[in-house]
Structure formats: C-alpha cells, structure tokens
C-alpha atoms as a PDB file:
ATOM      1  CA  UNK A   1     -25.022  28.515  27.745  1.00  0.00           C
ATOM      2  CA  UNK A   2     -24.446  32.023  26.529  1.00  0.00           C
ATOM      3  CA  UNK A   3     -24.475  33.548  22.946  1.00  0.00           C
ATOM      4  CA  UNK A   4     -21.122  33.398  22.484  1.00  0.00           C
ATOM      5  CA  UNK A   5     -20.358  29.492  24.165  1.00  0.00           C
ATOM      6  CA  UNK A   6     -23.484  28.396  21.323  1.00  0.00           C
ATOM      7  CA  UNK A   7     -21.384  29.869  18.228  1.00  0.00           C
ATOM      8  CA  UNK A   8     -17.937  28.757  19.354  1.00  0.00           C
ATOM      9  CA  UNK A   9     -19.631  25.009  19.875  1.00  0.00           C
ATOM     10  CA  UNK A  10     -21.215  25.389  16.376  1.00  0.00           C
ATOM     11  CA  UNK A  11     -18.201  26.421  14.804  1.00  0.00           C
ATOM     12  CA  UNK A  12     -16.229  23.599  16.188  1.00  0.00           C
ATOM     13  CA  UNK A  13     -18.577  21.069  15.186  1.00  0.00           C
ATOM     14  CA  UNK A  14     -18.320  22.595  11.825  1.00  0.00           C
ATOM     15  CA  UNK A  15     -14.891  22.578  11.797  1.00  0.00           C
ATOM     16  CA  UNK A  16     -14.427  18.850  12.638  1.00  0.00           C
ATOM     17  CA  UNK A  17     -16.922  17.893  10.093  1.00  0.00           C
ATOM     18  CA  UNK A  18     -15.292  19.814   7.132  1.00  0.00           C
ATOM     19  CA  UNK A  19     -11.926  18.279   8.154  1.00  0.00           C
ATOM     20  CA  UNK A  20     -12.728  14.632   7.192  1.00  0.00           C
ATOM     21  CA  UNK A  21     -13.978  15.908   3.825  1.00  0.00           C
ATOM     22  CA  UNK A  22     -11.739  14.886   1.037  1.00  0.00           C
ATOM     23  CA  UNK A  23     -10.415  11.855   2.410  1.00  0.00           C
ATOM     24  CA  UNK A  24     -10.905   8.513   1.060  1.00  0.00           C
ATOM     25  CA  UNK A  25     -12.816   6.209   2.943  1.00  0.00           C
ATOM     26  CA  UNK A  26     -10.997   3.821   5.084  1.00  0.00           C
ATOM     27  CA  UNK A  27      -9.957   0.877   3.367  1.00  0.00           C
ATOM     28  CA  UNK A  28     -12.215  -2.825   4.595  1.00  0.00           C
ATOM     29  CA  UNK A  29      -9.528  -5.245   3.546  1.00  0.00           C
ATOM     30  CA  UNK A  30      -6.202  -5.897   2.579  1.00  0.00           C
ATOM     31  CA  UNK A  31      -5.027  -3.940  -0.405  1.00  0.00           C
ATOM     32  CA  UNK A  32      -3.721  -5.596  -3.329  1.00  0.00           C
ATOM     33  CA  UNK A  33       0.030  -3.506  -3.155  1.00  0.00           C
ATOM     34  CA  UNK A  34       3.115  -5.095  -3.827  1.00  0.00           C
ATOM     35  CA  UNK A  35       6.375  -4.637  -1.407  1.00  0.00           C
ATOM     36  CA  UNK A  36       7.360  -1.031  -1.025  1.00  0.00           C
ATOM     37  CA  UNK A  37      10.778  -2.211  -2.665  1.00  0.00           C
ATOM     38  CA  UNK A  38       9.145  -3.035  -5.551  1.00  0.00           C
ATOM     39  CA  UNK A  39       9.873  -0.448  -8.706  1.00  0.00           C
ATOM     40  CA  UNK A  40      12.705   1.571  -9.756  1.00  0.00           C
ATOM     41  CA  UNK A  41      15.132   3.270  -7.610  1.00  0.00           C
ATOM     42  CA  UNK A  42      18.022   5.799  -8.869  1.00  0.00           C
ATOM     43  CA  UNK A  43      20.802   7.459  -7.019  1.00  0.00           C
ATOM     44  CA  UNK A  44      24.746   8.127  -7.582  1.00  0.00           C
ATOM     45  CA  UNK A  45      26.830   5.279  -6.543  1.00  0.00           C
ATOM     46  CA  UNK A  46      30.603   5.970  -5.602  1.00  0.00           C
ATOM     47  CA  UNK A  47      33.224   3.651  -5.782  1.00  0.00           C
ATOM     48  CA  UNK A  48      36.614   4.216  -3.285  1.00  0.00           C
ATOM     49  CA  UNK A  49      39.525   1.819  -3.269  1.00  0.00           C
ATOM     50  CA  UNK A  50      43.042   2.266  -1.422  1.00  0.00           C
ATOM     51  CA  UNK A  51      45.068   3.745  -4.141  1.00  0.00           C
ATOM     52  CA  UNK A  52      42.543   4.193  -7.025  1.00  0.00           C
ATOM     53  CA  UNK A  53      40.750   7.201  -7.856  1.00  0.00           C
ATOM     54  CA  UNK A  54      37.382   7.811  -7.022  1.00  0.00           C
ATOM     55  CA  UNK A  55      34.957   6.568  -9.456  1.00  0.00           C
ATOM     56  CA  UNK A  56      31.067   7.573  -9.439  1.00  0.00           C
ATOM     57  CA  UNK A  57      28.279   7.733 -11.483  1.00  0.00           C
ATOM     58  CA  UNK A  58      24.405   7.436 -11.918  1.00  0.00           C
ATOM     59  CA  UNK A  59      22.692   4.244 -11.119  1.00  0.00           C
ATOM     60  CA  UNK A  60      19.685   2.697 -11.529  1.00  0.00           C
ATOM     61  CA  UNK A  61      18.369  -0.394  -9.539  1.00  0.00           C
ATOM     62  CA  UNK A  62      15.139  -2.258 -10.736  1.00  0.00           C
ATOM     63  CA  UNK A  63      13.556  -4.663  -8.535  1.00  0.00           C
ATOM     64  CA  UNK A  64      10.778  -6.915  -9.460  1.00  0.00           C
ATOM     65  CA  UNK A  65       8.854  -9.452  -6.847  1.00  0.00           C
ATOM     66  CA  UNK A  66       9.218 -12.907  -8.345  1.00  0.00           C
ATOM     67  CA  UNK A  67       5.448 -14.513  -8.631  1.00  0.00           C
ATOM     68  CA  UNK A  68       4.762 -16.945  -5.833  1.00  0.00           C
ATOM     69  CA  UNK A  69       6.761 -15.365  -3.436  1.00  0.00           C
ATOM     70  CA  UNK A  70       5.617 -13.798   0.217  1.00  0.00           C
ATOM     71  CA  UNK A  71       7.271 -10.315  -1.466  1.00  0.00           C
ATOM     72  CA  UNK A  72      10.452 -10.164   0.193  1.00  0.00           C
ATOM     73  CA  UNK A  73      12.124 -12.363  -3.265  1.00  0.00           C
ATOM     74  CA  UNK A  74      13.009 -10.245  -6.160  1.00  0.00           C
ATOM     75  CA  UNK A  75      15.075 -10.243  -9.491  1.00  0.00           C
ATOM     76  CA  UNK A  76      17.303  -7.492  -9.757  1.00  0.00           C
ATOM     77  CA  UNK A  77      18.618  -5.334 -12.417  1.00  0.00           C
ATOM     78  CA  UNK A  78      21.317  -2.825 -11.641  1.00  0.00           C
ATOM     79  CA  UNK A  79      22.604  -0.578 -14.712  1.00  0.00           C
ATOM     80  CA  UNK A  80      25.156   1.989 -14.388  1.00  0.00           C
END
C-alpha cells in the first residue's frame, strides 16, 4: 500500500467516526410518545357555498388522546 492509499484510508476512517458524533444513542425500547396528532394544529379554513360569499379565517384545532385509549381516540376542540 503506498503513501498516499495509507492517508486516504486514515482519513476515511476518520471521517466515518466523526460522523456518528453528536447523535443520540439509539433508543432500547419503546418510547413513551403520544400519537403524532396529538397537540395543536393552526391553519386558515375557507368556507364556499353556491351563492354565498366566501368566508375564511384562522383556525385552531386542539386534539387531546382520551386516557385508556390505543391513541387513535381524541377530544377535539376547534375555535375559529
């Protein structure tokens, strides 16, 4: 192996082993996270009926998992 081939191995072994620094280590059982629906979600909601004017405005949808569920059954709050 030549000169050159020996620093271009080092430097990609040094390279590989810099790139997992940082990272958190993988996880070794299920996390405790809720569904991804869970939380607050915002947006503009726009109303069009045959006839009417077009109505929008802000929204806000909060969804909350009820306790005892498999996370897929929520209460829902919707404010506008």
């Amino acid at each position: 192996m030549t000169r050159r081939a020996q620093y271009q191995a080092t430097a990609a072994f040094l390279l590989l082993g810099l790139s997992a620094c940082g990272r958190e280590p993988t996880p070794t059982g299920p996390s405790g996270s809720r569904s991804f629906l869970e939380g607050v979600w915002t947006g503009t909601m726009t109303i069009e009926r045959e006839a009417e004017p077009t109505t929008s405005g802000s929204t806000s949808w909060t969804f909350v998992v009820v306790p005892g569920t498999n996370l897929q059954t929520f209460n829902v709050t919707i404010r506008s």
